[in-house]
N, C-alpha and C. Protein backbone atom coordinates (compact mmCIF):
# COMPACT_ATOMS: atom_id res chain seq x y z
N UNK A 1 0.86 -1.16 0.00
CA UNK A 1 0.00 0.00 0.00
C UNK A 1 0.90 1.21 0.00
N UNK A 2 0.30 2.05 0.52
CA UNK A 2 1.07 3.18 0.96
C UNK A 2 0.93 4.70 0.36
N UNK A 3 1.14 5.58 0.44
CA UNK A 3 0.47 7.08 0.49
C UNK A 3 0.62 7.40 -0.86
N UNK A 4 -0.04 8.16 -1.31
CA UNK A 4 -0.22 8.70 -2.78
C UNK A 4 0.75 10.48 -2.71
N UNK A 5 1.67 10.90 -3.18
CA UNK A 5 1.98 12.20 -2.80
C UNK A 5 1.43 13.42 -3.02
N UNK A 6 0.50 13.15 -3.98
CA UNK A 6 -0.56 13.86 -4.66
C UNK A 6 -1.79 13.57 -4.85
N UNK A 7 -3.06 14.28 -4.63
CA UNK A 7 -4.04 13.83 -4.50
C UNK A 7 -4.89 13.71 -6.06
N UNK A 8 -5.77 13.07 -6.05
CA UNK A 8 -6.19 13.46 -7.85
C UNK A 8 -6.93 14.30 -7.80
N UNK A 9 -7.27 14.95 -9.18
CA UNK A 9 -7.37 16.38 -9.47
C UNK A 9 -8.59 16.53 -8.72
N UNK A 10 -9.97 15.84 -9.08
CA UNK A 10 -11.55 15.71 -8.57
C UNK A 10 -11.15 15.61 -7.06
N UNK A 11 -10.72 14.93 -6.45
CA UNK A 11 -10.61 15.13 -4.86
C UNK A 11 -10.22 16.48 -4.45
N UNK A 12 -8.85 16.96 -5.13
CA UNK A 12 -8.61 17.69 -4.83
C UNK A 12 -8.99 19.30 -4.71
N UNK A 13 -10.08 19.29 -6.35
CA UNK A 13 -10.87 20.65 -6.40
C UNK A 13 -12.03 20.79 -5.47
N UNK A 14 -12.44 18.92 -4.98
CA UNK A 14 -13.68 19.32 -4.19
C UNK A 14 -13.08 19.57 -2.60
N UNK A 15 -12.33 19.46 -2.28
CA UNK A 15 -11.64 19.73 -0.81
C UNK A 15 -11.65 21.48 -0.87
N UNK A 16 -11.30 21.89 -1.96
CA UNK A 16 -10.75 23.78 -2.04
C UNK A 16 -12.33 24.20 -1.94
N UNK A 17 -13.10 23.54 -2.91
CA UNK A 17 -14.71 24.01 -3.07
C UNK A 17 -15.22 23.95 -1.34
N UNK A 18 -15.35 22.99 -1.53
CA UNK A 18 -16.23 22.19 -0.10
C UNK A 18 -15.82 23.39 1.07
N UNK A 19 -14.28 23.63 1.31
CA UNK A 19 -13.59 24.21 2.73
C UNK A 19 -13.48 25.46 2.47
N UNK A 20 -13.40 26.38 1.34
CA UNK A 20 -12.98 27.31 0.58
C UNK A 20 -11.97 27.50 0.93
N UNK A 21 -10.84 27.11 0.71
CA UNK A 21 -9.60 27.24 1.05
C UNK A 21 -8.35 27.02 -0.49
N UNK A 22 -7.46 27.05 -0.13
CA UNK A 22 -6.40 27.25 -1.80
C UNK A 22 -5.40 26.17 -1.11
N UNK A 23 -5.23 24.93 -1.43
CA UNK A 23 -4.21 23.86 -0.96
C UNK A 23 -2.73 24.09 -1.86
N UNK A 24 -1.90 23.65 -1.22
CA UNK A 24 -0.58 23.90 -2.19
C UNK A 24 -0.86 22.37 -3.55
N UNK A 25 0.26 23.24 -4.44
CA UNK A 25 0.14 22.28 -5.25
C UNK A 25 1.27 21.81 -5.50
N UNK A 26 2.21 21.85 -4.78
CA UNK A 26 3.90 21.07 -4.54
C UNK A 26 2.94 19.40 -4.01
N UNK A 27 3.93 18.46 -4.87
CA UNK A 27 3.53 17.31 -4.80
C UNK A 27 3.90 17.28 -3.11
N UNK A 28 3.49 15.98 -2.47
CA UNK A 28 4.01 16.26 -1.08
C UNK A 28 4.69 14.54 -0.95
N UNK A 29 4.83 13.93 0.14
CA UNK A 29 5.89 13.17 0.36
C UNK A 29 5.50 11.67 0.22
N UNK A 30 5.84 10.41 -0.21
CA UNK A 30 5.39 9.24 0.16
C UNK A 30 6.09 8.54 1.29
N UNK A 31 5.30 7.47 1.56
CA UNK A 31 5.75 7.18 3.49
C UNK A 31 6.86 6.91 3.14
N UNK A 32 7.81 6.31 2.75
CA UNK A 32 9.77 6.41 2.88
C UNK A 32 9.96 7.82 2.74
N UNK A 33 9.71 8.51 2.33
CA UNK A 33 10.36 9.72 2.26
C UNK A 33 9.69 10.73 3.25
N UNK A 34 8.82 10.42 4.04
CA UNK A 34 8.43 10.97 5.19
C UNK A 34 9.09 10.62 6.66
N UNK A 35 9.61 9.21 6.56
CA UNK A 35 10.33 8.89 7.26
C UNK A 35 12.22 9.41 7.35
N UNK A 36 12.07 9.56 6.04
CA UNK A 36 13.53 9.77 5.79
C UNK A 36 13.54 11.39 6.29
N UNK A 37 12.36 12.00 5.72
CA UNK A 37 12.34 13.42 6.26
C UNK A 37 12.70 13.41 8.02
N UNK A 38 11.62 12.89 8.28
CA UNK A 38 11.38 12.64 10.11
C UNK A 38 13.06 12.81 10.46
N UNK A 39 13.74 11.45 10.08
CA UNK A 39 15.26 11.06 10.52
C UNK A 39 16.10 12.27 10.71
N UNK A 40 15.42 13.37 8.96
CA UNK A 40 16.78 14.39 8.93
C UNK A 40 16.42 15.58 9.62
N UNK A 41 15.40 15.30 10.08
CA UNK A 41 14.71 16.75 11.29
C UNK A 41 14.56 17.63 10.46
N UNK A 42 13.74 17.19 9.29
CA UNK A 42 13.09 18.17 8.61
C UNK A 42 11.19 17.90 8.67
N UNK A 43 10.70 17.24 9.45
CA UNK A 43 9.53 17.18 9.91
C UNK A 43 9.45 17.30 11.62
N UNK A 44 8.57 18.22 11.88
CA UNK A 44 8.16 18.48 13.46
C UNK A 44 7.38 17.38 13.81
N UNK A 45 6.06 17.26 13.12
CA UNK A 45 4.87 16.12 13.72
C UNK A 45 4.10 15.12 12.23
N UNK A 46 4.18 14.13 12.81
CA UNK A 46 2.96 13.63 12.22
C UNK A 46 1.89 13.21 12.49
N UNK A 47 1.31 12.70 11.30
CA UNK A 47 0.15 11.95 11.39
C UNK A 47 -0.46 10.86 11.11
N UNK A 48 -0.41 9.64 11.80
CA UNK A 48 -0.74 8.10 11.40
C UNK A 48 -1.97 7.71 10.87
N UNK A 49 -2.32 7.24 9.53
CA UNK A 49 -3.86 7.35 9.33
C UNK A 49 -3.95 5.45 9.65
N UNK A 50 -3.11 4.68 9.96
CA UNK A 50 -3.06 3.36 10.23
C UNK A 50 -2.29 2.29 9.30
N UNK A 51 -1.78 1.87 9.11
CA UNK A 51 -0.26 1.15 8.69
C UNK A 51 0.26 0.74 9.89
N UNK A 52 1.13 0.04 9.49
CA UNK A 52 2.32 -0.02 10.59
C UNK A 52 3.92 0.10 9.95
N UNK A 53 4.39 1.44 10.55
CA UNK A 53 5.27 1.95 9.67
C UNK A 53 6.73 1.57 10.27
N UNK A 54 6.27 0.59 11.46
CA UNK A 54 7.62 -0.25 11.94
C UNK A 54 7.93 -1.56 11.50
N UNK A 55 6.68 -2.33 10.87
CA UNK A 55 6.48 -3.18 10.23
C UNK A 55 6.75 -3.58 8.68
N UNK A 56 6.64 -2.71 8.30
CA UNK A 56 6.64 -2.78 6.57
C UNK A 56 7.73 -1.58 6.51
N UNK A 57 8.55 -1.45 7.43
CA UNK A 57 9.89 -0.77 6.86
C UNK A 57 10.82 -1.74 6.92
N UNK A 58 11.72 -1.52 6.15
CA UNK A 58 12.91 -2.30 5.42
C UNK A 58 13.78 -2.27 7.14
N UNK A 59 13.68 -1.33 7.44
CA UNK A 59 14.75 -1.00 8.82
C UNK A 59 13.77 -0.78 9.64
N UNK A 60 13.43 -1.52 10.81
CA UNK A 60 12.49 -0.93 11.96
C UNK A 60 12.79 0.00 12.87
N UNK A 61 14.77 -0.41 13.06
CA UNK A 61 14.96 0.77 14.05
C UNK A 61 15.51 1.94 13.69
N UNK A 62 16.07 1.89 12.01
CA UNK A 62 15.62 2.94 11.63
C UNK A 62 14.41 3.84 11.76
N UNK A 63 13.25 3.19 11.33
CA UNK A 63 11.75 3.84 11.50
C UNK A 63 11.53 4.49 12.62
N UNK A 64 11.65 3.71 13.62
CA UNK A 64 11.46 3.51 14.80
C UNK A 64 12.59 5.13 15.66
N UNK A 65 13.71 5.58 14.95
CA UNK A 65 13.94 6.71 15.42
C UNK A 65 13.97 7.79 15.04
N UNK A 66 13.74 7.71 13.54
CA UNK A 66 12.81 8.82 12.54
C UNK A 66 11.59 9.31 13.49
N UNK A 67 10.82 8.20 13.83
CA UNK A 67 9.72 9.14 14.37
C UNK A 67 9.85 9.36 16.00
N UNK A 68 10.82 8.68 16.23
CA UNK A 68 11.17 9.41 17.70
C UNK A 68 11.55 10.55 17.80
N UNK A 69 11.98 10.98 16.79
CA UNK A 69 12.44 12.56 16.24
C UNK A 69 11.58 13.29 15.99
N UNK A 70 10.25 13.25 16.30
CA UNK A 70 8.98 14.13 16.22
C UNK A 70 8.63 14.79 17.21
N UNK A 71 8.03 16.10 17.06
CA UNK A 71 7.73 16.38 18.06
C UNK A 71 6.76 15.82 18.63
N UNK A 72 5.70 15.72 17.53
CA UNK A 72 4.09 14.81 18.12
C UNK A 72 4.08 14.02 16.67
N UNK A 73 3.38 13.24 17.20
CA UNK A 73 2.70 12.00 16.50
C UNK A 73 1.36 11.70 16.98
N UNK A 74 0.47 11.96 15.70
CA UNK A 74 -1.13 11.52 16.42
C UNK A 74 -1.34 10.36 15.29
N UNK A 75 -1.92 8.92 16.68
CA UNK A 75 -1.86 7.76 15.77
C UNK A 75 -3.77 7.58 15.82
């Protein structure tokens, strides 16, 4: 599985409609590279929508101190 970095276009115009709000349109990160972010302390917090991202990483204790490097984590 795992995260899409970009949302598709129809989701994405109805989120701006729906909230009236203007979302960026810089692609954004997939889960290795959110982790890898986490590691280089270029992410403050995340957010777990359910995976297990100690599990299905190649390195657990890698993973495992990427996100110890957060400030918050909401699972």
């Amino acid at each position: 599985m795992g995260v899409a970095p970009k949302l598709k276009e129809a989701v994405f115009n109805r989120l701006q409609d729906h909230f009236g709000i203007r979302l960026p349109e810089s692609a954004g990160l997939d889960t290795m590279a959110c982790i890898e972010a986490a590691h280089e302390d270029r992410l403050k917090m995340g957010v777990c929508l359910g995976g297990n991202l100690y599990g299905s990483n190649p390195d657990a204790a890698y993973a495992a101190e990427a996100l110890g490097k957060l400030d918050l984590v909401v699972i």
